[in-house]
PDB file of N, CA and C in Angstrom:
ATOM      1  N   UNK A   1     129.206 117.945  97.566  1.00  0.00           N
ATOM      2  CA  UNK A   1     128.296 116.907  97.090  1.00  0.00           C
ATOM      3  C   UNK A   1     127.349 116.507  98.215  1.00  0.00           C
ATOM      4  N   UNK A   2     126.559 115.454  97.842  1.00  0.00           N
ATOM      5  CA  UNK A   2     125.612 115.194  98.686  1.00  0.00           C
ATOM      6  C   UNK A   2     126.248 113.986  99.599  1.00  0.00           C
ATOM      7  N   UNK A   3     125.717 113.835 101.213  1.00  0.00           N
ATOM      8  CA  UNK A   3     126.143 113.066 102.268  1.00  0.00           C
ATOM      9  C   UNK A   3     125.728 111.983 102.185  1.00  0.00           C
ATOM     10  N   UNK A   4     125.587 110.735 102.910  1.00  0.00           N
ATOM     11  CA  UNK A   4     125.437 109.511 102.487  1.00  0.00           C
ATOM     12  C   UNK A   4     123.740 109.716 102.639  1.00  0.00           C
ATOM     13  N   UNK A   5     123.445 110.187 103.658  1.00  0.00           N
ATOM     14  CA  UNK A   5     121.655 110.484 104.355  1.00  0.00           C
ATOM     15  C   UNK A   5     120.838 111.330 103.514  1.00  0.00           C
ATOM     16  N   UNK A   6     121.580 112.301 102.777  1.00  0.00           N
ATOM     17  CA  UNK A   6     120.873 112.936 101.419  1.00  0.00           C
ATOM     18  C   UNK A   6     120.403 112.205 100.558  1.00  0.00           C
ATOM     19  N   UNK A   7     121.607 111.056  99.959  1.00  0.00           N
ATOM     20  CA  UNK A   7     121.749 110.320  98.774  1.00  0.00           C
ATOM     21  C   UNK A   7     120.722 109.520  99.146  1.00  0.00           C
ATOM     22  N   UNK A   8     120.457 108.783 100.463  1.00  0.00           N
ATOM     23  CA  UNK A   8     119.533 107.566 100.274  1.00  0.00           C
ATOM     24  C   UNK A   8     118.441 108.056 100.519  1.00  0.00           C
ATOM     25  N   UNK A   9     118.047 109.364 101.237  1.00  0.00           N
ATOM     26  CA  UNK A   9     116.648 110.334 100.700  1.00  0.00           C
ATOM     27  C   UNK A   9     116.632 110.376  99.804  1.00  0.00           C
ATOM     28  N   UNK A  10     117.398 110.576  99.025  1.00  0.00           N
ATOM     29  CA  UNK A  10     117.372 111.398  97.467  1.00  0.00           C
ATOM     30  C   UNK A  10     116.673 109.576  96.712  1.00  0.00           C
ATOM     31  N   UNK A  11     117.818 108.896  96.977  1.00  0.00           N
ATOM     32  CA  UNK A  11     117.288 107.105  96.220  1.00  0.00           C
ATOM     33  C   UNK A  11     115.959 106.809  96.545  1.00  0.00           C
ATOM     34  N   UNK A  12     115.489 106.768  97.806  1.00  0.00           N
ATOM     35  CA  UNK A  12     113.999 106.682  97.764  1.00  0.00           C
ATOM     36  C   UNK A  12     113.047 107.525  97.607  1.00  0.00           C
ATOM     37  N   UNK A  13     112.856 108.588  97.289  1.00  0.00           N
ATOM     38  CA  UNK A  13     111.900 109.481  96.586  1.00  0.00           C
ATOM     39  C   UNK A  13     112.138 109.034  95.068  1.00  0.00           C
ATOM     40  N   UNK A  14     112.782 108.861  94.533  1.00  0.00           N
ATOM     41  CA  UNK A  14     113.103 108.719  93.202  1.00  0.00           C
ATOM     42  C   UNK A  14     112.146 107.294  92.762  1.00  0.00           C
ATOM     43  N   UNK A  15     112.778 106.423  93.855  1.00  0.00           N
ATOM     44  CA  UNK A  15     111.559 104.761  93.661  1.00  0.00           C
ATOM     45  C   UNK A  15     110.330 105.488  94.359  1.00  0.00           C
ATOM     46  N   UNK A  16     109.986 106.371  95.269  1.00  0.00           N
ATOM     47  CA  UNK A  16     108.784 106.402  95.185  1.00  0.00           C
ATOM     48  C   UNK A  16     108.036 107.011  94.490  1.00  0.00           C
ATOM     49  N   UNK A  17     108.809 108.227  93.939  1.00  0.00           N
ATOM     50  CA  UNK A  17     107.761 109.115  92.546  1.00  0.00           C
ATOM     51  C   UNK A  17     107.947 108.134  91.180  1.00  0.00           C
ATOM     52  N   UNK A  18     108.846 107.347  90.842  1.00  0.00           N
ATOM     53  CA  UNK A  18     109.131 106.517  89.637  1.00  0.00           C
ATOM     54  C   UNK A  18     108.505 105.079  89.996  1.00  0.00           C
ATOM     55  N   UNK A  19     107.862 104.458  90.882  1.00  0.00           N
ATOM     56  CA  UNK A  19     107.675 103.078  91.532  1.00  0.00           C
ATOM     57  C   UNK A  19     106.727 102.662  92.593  1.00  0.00           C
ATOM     58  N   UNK A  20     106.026 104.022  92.973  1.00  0.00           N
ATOM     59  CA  UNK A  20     105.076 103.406  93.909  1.00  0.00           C
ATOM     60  C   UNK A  20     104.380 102.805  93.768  1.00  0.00           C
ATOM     61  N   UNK A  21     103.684 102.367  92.561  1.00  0.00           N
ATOM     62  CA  UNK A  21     102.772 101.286  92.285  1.00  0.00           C
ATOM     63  C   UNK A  21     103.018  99.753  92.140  1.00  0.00           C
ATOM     64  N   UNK A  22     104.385  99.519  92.323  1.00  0.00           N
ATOM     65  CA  UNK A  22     105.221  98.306  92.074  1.00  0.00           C
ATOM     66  C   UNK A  22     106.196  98.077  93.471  1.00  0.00           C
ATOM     67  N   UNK A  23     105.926  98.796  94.319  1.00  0.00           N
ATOM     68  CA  UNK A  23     106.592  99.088  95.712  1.00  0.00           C
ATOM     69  C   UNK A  23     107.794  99.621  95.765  1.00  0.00           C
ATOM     70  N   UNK A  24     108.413  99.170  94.921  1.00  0.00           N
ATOM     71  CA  UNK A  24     110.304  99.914  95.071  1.00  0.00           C
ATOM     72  C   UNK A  24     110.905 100.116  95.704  1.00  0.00           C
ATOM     73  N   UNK A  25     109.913 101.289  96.520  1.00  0.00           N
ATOM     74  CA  UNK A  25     110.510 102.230  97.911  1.00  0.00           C
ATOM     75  C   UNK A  25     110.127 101.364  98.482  1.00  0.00           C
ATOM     76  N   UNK A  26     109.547 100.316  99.049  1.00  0.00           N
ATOM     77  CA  UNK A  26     109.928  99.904  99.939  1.00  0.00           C
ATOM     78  C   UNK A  26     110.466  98.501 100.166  1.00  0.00           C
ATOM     79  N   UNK A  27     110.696  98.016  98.840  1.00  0.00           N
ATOM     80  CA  UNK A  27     111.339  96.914  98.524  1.00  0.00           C
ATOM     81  C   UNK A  27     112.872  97.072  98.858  1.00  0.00           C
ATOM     82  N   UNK A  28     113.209  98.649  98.023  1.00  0.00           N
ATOM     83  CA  UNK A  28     114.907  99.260  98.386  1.00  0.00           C
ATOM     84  C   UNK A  28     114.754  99.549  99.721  1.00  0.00           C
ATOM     85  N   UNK A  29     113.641  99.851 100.697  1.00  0.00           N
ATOM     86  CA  UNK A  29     114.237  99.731 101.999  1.00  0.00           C
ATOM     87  C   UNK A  29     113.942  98.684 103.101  1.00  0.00           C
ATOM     88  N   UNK A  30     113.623  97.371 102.310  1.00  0.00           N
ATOM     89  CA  UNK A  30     114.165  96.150 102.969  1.00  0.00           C
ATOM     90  C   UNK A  30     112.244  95.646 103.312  1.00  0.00           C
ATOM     91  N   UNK A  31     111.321  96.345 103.357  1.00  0.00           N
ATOM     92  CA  UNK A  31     110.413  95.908 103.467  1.00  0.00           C
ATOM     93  C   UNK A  31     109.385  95.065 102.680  1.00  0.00           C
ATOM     94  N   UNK A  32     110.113  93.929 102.456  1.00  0.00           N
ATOM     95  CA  UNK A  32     109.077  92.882 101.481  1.00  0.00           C
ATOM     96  C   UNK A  32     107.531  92.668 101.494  1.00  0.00           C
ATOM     97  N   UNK A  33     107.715  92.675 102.797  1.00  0.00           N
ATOM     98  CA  UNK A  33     106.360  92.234 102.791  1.00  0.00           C
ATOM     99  C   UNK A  33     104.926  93.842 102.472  1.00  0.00           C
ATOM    100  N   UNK A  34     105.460  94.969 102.994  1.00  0.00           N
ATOM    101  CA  UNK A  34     105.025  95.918 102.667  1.00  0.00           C
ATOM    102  C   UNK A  34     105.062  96.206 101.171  1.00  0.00           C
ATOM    103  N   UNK A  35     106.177  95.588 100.432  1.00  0.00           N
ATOM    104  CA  UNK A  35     106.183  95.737  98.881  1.00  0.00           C
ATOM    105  C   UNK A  35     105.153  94.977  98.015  1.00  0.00           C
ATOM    106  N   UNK A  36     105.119  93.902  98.639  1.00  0.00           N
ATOM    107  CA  UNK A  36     103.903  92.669  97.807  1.00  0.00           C
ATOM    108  C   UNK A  36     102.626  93.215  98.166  1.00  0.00           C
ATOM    109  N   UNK A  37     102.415  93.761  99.584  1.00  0.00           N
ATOM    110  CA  UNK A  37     101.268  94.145 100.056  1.00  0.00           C
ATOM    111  C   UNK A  37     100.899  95.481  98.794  1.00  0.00           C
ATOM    112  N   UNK A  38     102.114  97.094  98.589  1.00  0.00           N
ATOM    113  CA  UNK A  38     101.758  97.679  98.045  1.00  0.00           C
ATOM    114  C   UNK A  38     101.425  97.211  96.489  1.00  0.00           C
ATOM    115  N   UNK A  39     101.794  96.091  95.787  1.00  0.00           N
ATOM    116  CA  UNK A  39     101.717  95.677  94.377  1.00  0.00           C
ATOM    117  C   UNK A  39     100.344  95.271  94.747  1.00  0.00           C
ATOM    118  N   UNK A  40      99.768  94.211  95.484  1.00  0.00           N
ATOM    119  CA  UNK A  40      98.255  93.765  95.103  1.00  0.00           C
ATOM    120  C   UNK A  40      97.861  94.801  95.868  1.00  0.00           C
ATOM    121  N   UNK A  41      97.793  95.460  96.222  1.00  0.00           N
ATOM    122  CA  UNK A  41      96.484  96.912  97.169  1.00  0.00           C
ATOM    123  C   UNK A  41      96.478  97.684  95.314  1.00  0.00           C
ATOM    124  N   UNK A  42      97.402  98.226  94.945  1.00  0.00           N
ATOM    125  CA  UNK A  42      97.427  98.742  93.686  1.00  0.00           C
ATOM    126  C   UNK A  42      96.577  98.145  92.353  1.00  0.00           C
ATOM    127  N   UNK A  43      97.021  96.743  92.496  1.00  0.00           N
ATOM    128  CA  UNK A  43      96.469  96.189  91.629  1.00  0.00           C
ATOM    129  C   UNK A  43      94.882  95.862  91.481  1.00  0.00           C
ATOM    130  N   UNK A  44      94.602  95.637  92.822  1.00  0.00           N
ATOM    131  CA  UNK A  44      93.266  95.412  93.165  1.00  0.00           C
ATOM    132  C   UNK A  44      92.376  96.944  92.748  1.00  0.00           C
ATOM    133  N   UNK A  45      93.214  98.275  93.620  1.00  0.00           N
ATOM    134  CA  UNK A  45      92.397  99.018  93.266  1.00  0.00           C
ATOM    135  C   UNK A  45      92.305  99.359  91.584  1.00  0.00           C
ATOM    136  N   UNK A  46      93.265  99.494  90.991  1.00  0.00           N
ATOM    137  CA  UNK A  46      93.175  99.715  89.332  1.00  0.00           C
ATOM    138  C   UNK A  46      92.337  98.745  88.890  1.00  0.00           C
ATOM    139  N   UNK A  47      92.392  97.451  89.044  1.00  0.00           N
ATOM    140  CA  UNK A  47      91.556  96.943  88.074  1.00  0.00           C
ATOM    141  C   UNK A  47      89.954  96.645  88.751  1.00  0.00           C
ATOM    142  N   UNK A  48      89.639  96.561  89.943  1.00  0.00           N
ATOM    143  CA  UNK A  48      88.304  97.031  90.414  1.00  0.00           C
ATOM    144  C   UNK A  48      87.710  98.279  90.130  1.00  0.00           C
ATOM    145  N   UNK A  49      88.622  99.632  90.082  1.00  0.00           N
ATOM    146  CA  UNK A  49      88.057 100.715  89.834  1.00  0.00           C
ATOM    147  C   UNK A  49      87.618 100.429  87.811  1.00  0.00           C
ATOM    148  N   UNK A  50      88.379  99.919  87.411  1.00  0.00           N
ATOM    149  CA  UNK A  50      88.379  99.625  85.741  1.00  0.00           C
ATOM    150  C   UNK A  50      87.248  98.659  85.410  1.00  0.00           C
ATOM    151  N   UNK A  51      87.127  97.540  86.251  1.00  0.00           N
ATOM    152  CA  UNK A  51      86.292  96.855  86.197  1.00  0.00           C
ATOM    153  C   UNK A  51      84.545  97.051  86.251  1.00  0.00           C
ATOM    154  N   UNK A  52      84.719  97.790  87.782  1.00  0.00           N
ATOM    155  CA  UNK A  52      83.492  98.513  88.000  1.00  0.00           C
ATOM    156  C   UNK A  52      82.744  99.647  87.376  1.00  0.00           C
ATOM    157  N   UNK A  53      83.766 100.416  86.925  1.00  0.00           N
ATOM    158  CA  UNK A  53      83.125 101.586  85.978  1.00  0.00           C
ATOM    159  C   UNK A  53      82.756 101.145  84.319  1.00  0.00           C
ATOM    160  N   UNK A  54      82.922 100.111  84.337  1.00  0.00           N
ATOM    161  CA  UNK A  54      82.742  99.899  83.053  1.00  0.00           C
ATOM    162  C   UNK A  54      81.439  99.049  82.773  1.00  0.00           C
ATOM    163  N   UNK A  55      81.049  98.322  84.134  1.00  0.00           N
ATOM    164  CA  UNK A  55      79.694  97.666  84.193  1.00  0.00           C
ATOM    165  C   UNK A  55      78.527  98.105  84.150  1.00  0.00           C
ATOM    166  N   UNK A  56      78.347  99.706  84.605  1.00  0.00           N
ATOM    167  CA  UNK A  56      76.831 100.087  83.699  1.00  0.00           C
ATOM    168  C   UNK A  56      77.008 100.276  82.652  1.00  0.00           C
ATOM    169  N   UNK A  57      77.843 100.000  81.843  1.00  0.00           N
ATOM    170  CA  UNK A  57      77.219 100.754  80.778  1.00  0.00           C
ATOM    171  C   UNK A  57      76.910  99.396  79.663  1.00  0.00           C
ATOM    172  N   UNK A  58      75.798  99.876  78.594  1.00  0.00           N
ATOM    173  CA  UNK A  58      75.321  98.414  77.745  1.00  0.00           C
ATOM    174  C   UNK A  58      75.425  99.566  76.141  1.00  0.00           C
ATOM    175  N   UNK A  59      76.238  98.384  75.279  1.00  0.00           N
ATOM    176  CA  UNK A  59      76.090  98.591  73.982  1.00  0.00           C
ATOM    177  C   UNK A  59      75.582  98.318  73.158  1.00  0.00           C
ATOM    178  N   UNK A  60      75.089  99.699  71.941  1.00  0.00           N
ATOM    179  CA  UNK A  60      73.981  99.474  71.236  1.00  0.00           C
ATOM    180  C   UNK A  60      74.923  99.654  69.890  1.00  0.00           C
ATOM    181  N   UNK A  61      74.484  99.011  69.475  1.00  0.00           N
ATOM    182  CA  UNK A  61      75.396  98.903  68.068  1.00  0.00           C
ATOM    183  C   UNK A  61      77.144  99.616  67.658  1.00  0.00           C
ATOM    184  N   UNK A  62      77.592  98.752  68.510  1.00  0.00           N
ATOM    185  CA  UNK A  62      79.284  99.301  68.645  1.00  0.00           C
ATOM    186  C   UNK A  62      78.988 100.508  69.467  1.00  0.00           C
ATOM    187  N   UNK A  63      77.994 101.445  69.899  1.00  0.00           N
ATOM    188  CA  UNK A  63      78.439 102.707  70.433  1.00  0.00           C
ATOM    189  C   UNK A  63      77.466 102.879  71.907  1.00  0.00           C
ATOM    190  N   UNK A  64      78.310 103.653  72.815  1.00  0.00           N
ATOM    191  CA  UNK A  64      77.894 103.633  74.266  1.00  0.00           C
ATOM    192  C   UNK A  64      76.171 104.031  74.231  1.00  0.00           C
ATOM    193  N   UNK A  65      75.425 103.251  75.251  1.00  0.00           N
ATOM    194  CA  UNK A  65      74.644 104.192  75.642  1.00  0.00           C
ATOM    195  C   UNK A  65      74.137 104.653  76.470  1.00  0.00           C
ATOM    196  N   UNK A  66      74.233 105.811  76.679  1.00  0.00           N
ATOM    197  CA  UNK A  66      74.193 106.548  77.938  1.00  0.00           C
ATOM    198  C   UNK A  66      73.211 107.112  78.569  1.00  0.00           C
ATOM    199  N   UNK A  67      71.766 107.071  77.980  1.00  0.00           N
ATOM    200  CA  UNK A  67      70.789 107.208  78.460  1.00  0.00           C
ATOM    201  C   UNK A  67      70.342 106.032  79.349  1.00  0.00           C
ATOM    202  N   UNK A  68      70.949 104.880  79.082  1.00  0.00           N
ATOM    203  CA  UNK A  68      70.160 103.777  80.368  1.00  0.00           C
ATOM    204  C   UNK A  68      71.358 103.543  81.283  1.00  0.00           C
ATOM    205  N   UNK A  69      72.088 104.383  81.142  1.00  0.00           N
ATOM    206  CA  UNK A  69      73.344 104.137  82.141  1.00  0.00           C
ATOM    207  C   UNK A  69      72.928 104.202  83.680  1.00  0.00           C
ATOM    208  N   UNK A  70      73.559 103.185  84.300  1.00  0.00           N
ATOM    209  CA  UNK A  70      73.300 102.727  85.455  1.00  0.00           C
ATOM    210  C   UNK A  70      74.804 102.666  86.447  1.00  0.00           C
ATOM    211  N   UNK A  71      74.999 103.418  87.040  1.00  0.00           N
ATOM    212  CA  UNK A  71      76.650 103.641  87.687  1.00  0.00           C
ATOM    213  C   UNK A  71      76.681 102.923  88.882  1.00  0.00           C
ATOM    214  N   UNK A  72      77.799 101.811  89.122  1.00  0.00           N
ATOM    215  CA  UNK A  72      78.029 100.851  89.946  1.00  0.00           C
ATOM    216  C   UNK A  72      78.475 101.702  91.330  1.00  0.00           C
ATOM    217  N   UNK A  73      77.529 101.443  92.313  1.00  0.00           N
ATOM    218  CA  UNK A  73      77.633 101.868  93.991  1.00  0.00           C
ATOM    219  C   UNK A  73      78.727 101.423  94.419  1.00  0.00           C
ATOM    220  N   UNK A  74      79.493 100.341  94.095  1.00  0.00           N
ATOM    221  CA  UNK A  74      80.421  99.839  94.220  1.00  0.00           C
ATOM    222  C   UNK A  74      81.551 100.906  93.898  1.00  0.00           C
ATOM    223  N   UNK A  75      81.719 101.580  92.742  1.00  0.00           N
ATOM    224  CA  UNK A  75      82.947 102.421  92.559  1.00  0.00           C
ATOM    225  C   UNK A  75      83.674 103.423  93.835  1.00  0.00           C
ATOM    226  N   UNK A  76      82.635 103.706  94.575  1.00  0.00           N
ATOM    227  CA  UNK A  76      83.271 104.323  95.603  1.00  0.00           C
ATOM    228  C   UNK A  76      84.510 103.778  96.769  1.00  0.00           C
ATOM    229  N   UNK A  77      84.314 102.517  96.576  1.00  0.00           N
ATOM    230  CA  UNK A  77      85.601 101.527  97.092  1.00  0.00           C
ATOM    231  C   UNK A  77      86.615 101.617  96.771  1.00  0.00           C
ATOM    232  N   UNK A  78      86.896 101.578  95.187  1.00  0.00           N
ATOM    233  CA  UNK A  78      88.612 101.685  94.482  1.00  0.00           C
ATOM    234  C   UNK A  78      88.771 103.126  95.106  1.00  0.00           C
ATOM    235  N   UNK A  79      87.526 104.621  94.691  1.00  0.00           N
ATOM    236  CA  UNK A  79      88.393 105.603  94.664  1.00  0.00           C
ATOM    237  C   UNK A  79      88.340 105.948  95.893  1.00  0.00           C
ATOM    238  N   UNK A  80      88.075 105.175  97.331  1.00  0.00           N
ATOM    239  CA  UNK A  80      88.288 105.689  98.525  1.00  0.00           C
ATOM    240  C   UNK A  80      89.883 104.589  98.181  1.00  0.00           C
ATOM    241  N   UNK A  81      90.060 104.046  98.376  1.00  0.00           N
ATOM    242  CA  UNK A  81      90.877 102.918  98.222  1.00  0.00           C
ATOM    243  C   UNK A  81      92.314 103.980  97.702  1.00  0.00           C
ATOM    244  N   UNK A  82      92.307 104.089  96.588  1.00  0.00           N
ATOM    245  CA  UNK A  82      93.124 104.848  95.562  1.00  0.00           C
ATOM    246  C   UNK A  82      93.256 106.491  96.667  1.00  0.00           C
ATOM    247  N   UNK A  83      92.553 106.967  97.011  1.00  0.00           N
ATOM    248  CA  UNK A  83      92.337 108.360  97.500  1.00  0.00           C
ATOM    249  C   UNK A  83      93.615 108.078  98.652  1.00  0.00           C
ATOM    250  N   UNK A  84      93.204 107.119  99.454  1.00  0.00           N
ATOM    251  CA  UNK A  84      94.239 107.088 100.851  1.00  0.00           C
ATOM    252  C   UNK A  84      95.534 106.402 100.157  1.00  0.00           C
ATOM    253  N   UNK A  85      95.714 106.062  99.415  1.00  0.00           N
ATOM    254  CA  UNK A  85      97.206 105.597  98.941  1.00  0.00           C
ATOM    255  C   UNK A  85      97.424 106.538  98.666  1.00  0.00           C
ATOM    256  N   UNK A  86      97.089 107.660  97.676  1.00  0.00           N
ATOM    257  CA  UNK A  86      97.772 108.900  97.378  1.00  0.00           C
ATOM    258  C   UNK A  86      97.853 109.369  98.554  1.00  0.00           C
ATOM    259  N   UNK A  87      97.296 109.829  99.512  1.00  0.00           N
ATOM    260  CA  UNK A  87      97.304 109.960 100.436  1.00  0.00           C
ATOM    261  C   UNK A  87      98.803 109.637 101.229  1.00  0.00           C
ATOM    262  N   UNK A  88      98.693 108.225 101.796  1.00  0.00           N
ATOM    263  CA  UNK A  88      99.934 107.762 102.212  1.00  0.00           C
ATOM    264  C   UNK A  88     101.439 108.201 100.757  1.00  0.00           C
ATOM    265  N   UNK A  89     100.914 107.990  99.909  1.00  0.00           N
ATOM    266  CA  UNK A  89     102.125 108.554  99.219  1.00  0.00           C
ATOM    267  C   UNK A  89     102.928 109.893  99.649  1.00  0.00           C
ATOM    268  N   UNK A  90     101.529 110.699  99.573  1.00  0.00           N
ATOM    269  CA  UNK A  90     102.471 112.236  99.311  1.00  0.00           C
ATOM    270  C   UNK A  90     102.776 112.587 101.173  1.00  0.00           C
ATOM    271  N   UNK A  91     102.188 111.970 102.226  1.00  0.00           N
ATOM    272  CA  UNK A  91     102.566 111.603 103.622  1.00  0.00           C
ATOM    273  C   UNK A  91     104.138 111.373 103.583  1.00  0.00           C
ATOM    274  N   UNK A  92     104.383 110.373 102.564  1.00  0.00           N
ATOM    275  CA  UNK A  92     105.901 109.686 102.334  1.00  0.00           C
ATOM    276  C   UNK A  92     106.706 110.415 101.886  1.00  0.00           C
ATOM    277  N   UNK A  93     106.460 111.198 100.941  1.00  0.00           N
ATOM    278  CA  UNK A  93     107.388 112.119  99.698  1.00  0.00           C
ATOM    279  C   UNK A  93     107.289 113.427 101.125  1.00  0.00           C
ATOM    280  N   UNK A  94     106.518 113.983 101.708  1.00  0.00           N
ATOM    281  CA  UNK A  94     106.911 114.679 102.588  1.00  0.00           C
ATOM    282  C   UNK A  94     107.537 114.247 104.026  1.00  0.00           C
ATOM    283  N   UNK A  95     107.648 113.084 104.517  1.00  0.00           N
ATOM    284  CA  UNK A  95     108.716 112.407 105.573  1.00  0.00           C
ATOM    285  C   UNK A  95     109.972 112.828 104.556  1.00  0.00           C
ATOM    286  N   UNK A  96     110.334 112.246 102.988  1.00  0.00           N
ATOM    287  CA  UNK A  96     111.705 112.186 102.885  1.00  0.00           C
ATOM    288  C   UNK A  96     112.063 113.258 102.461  1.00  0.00           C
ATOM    289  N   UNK A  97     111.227 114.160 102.114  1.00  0.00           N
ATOM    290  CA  UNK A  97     111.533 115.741 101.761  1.00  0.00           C
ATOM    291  C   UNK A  97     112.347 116.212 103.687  1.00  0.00           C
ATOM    292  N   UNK A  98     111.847 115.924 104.573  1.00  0.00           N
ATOM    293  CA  UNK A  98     111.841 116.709 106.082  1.00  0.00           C
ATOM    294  C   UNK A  98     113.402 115.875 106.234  1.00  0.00           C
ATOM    295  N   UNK A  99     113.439 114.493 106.024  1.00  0.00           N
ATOM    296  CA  UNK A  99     114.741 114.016 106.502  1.00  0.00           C
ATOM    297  C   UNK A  99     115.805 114.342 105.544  1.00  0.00           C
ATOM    298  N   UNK A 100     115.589 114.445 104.269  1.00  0.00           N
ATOM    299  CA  UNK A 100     116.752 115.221 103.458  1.00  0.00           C
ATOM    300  C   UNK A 100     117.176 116.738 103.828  1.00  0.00           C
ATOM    301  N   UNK A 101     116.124 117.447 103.965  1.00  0.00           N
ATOM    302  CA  UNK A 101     116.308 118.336 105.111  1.00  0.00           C
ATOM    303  C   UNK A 101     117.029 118.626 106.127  1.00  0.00           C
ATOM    304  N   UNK A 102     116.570 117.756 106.768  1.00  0.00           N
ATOM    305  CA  UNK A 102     117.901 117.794 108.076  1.00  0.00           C
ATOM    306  C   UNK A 102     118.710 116.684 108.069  1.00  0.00           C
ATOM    307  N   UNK A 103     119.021 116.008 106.916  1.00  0.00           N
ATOM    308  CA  UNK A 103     120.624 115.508 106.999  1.00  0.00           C
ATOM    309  C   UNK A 103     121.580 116.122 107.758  1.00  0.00           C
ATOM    310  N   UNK A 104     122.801 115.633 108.457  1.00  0.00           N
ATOM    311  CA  UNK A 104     123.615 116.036 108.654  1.00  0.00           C
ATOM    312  C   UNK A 104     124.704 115.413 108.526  1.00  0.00           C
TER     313      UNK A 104
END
């Protein structure tokens, strides 16, 4: 079976592929304040990126229109924003891939 250092690799990849947007992983490893930090960084970027992309556009009788569409300069913030969290994510999922690894 698996060793105690497998298992709690194994427990936090699991909160971080099932929970990174709600912190989990790092709530289960004792870091609060990094957990609240990852819930509003998340939150901010989802609903700024949602927010912002949705402001050029103006409706003409119930339906989009896309000829006077005007795309907010602003959007590049969430998806740099969003880009380096994935980023730091899959950084993370490969630290606990290397230490499950060399458990001993």
């Amino acid at each position: 079976m698996l060793r105690n250092q497998e298992k709690n690799s194994v427990v936090r990849g699991i909160f971080l592929i099932g929970g990174w947007g709600l912190g989990l992983d790092r709530f289960y490893e004792g870091d609060k304040k990094g957990g609240f930090l990852s819930i509003i960084g998340w939150s901010i970027t989802f609903f700024s990126f949602i927010i912002l992309k949705c402001s050029g556009y103006e409706y003409v009788e119930g339906v989009k229109n896309y000829s006077d569409y005007s795309p907010n300069p602003l959007i590049v913030l969430p998806l740099l924003a969003g880009a380096y969290g994935g980023f730091l994510i899959i950084k993370k999922a490969f630290r606990l891939a290397k230490q499950f690894e060399n458990a001993e």
